[in-house]
Protein backbone atom coordinates (compact mmCIF):
# COMPACT_ATOMS: atom_id res chain seq x y z
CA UNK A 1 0.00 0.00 0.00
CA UNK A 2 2.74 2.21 1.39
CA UNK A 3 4.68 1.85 -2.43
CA UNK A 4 1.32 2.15 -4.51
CA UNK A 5 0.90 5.13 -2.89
CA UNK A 6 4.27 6.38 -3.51
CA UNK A 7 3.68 5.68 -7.01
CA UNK A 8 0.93 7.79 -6.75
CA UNK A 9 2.24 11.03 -5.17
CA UNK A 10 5.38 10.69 -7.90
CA UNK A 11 2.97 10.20 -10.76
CA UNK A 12 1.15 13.32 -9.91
CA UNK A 13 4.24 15.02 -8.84
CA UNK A 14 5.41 14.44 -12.85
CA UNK A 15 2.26 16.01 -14.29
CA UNK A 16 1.25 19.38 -14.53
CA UNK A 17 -1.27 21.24 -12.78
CA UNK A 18 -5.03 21.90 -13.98
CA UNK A 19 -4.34 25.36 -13.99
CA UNK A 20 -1.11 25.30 -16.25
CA UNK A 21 -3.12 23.09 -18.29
CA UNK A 22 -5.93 25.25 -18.87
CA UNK A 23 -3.16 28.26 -19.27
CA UNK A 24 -1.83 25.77 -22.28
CA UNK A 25 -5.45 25.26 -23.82
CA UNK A 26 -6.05 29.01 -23.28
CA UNK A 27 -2.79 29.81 -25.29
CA UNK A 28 -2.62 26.71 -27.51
CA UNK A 29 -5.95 28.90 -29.34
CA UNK A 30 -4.88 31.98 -29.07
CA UNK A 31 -1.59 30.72 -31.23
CA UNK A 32 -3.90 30.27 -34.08
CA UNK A 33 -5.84 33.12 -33.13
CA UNK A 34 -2.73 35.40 -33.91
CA UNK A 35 -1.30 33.15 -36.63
CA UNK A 36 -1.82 35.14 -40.26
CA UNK A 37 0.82 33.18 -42.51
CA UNK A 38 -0.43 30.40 -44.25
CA UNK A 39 3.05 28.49 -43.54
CA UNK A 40 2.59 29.11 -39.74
CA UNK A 41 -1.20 27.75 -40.32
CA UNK A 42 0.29 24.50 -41.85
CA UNK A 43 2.97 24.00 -39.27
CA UNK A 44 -0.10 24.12 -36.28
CA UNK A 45 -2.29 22.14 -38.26
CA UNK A 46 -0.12 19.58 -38.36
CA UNK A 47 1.14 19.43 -34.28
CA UNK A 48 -2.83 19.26 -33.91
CA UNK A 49 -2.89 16.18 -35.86
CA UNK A 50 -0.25 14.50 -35.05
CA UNK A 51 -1.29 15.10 -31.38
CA UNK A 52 -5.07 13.85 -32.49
CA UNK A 53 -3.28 10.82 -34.09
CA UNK A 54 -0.88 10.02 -30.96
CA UNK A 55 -3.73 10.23 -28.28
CA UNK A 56 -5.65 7.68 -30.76
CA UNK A 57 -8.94 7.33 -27.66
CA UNK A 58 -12.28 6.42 -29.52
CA UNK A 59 -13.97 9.15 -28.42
CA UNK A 60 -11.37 11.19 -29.36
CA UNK A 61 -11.12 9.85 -33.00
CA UNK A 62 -14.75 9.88 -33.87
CA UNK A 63 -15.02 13.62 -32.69
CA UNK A 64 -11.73 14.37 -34.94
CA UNK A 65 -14.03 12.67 -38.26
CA UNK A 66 -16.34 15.73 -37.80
CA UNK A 67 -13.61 18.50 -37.89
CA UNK A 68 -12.77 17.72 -41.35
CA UNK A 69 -16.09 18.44 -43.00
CA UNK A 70 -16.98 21.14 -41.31
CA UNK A 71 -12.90 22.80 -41.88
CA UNK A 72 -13.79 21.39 -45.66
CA UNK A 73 -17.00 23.59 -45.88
CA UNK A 74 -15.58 26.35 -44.30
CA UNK A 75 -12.94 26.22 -47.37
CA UNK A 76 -15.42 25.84 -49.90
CA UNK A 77 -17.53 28.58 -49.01
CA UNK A 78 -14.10 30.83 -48.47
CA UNK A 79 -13.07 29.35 -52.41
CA UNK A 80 -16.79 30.72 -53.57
CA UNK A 81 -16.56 34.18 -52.11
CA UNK A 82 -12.38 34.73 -51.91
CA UNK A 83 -9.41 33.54 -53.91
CA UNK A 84 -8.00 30.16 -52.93
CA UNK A 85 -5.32 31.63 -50.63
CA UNK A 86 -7.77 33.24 -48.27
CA UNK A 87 -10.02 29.91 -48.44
CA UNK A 88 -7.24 27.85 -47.35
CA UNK A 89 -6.50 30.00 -44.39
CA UNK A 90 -10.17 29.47 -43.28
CA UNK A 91 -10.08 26.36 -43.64
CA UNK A 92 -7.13 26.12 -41.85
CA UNK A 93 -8.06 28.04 -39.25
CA UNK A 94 -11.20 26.22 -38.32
CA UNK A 95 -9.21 22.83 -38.07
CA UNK A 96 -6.45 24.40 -35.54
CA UNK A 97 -9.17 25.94 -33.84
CA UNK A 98 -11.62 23.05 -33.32
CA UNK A 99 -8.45 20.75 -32.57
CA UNK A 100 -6.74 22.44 -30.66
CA UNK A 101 -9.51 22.96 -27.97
CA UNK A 102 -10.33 19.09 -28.71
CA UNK A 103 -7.02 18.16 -27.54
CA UNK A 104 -7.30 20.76 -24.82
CA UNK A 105 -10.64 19.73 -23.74
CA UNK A 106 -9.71 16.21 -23.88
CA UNK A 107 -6.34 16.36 -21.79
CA UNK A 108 -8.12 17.94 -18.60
CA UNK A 109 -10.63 16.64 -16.85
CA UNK A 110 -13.92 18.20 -15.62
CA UNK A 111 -12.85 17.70 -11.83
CA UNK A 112 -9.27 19.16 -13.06
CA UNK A 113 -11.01 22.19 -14.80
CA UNK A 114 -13.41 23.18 -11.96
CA UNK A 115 -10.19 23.01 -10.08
CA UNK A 116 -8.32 25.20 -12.10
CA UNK A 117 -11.41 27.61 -12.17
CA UNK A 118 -11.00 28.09 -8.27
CA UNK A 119 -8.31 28.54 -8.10
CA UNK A 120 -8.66 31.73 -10.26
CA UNK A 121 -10.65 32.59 -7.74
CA UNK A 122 -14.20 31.99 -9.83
CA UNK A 123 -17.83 32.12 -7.55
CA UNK A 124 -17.78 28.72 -6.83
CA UNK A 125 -21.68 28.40 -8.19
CA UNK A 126 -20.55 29.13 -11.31
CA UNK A 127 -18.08 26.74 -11.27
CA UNK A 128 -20.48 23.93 -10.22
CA UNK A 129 -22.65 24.58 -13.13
CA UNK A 130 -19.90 24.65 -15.73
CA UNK A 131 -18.65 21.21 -14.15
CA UNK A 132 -21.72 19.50 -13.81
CA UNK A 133 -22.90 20.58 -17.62
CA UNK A 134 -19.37 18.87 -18.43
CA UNK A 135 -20.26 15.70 -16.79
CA UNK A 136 -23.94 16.43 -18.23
CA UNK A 137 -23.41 16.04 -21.67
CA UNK A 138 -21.35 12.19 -21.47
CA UNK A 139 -24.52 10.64 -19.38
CA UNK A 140 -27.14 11.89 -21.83
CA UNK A 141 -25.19 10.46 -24.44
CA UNK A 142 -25.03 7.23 -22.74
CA UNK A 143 -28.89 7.46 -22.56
CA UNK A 144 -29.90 8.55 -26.13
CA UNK A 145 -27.67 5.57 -27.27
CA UNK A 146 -29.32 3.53 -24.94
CA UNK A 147 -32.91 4.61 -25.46
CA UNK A 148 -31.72 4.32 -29.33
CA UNK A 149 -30.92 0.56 -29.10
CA UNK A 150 -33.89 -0.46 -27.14
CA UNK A 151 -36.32 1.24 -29.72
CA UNK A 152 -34.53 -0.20 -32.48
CA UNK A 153 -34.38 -3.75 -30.62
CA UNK A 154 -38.26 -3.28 -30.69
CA UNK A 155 -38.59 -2.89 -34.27
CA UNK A 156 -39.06 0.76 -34.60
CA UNK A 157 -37.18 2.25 -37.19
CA UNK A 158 -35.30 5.54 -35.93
CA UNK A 159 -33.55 6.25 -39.25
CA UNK A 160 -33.45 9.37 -40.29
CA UNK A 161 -36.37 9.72 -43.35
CA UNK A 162 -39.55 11.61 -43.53
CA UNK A 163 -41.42 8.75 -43.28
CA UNK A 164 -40.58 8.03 -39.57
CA UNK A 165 -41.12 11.33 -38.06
CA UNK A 166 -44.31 9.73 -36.37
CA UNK A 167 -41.27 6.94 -34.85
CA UNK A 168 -39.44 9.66 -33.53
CA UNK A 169 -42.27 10.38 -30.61
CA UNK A 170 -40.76 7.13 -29.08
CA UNK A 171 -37.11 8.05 -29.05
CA UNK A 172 -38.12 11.90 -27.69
CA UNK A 173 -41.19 11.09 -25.05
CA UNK A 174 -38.00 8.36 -22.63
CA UNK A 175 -35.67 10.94 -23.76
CA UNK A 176 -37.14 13.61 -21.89
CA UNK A 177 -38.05 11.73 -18.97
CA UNK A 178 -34.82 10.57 -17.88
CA UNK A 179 -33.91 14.06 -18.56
CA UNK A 180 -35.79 14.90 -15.83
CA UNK A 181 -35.05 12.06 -13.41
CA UNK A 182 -31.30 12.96 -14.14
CA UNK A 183 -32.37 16.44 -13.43
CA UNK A 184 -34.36 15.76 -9.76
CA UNK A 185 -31.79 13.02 -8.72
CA UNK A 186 -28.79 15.84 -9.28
CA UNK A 187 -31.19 18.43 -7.13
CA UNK A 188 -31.49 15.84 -4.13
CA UNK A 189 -27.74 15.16 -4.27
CA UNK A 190 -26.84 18.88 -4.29
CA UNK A 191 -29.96 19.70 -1.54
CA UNK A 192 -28.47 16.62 0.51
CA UNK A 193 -24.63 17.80 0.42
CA UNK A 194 -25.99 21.15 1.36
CA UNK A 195 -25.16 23.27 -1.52
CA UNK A 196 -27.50 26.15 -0.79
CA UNK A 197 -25.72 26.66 2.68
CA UNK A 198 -24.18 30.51 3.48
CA UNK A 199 -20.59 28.91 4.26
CA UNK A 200 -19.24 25.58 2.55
CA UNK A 201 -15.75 24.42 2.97
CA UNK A 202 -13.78 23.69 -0.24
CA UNK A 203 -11.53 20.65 -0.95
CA UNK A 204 -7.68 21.83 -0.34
CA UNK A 205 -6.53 22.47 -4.00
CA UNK A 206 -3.17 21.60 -5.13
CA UNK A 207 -0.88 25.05 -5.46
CA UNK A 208 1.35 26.25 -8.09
CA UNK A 209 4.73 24.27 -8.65
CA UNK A 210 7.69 25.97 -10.38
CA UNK A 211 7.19 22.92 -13.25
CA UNK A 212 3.95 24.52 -13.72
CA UNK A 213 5.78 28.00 -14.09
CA UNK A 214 8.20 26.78 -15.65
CA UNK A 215 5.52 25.51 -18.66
CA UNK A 216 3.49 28.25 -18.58
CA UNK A 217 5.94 30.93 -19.45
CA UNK A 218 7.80 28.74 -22.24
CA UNK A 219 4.36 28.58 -24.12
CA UNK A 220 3.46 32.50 -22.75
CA UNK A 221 7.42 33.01 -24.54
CA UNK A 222 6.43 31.32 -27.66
CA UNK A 223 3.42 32.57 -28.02
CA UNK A 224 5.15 36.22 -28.05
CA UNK A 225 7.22 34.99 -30.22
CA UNK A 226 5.01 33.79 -33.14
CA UNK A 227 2.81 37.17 -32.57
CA UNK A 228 5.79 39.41 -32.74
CA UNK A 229 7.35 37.17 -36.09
CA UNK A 230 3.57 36.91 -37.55
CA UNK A 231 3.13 41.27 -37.10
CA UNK A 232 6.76 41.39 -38.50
């Protein structure tokens, strides 16, 4: 026990913080933000795929498919109304952006995040909401797709044609009733833990390291860097 947790403490000693890692998210988009070369657009796109391609997680993956078409449509439209150089920036542009906080998004938790949030000294409501709309969103996808399968499994076709818009009332009607059981069963937890009370006490969070520092002015310094090269 005594070496597992040792393992522990050293494996969390080696990572970063959640607030250096939101600092890195923050600045990771604001790189593309002030990027207006279509060389330094190129160079990002590719760290955000190769970073998509080395994390290789499911979820991950099948989020990354829907980038492309919507980066691709962004480029045609820019091709219709601009020259190609201009629609290739766009395009370009949209993919760093929507990867970049993918990869962000994906490399810190919501626990992490609401962490990192109070420590910025955030109203600790709001923080709660944010967090709990993170952890929101996974559980009513695990219920559509549930709720999904058992529909189909009954023989009702879900597909997406006009002709089963009268179907659909049996995907929506358990839909929005576990909404609202996840709903009541999240007021009872929060009404049980006493969230409404005048004075809580917060979890001890973990303070600033100098590796964390350390991190977070390298990317501040490169990030200075590619504005002052990009504004020549």
């Amino acid at each position: 026990m005594r070496f597992r947790r040792s393992m522990e403490t050293d494996r969390q000693r080696r990572k970063i913080g959640p607030v250096a890692k939101l600092a890195l998210g923050i600045m990771a988009i604001a790189a593309v933000l002030v990027s207006r070369s279509l060389a330094a657009l190129l160079c990002e796109a590719a760290v955000v795929a190769c970073a998509i391609l080395l994390r290789s997680r499911s979820r991950q993956i099948q989020y990354a498919g829907l980038i492309w078409p919507m980066a691709t449509m962004v480029g045609i439209v820019g091709l219709l109304f601009f020259d190609s150089g201009t629609a290739w920036m766009l395009g370009l542009r949209v993919f760093n952006l929507l990867g970049g906080s993918l990869i962000a998004f994906s490399a810190i938790s919501p626990e992490e995040l609401g962490a990192a949030l109070m420590q910025l000294r955030l109203p600790y409501r709001l923080v709660f909401m944010f967090t709990a709309g993170l952890r929101y969103v996974p559980l009513m996808e695990n219920k559509i797709r549930s709720i999904r399968d058992a529909q189909q499994a009954r023989g009702i076709d879900l597909r997406f044609r006009l002709k089963n818009v009268r179907n659909w009332m049996a995907f929506l009607a358990p839909l929005l009733v576990q909404s609202f059981l996840l709903a009541d069963e999240l007021a009872i937890a929060m009404e049980s833990r006493g969230f409404s009370r005048p004075h809580r006490t917060c979890r001890r969070q973990a303070k600033l390291t100098w590796r964390d520092g350390l991190v977070m002015a390298a990317a501040l310094g490169l990030l200075f860097a590619l504005a002052y090269w990009e504004r020549g």
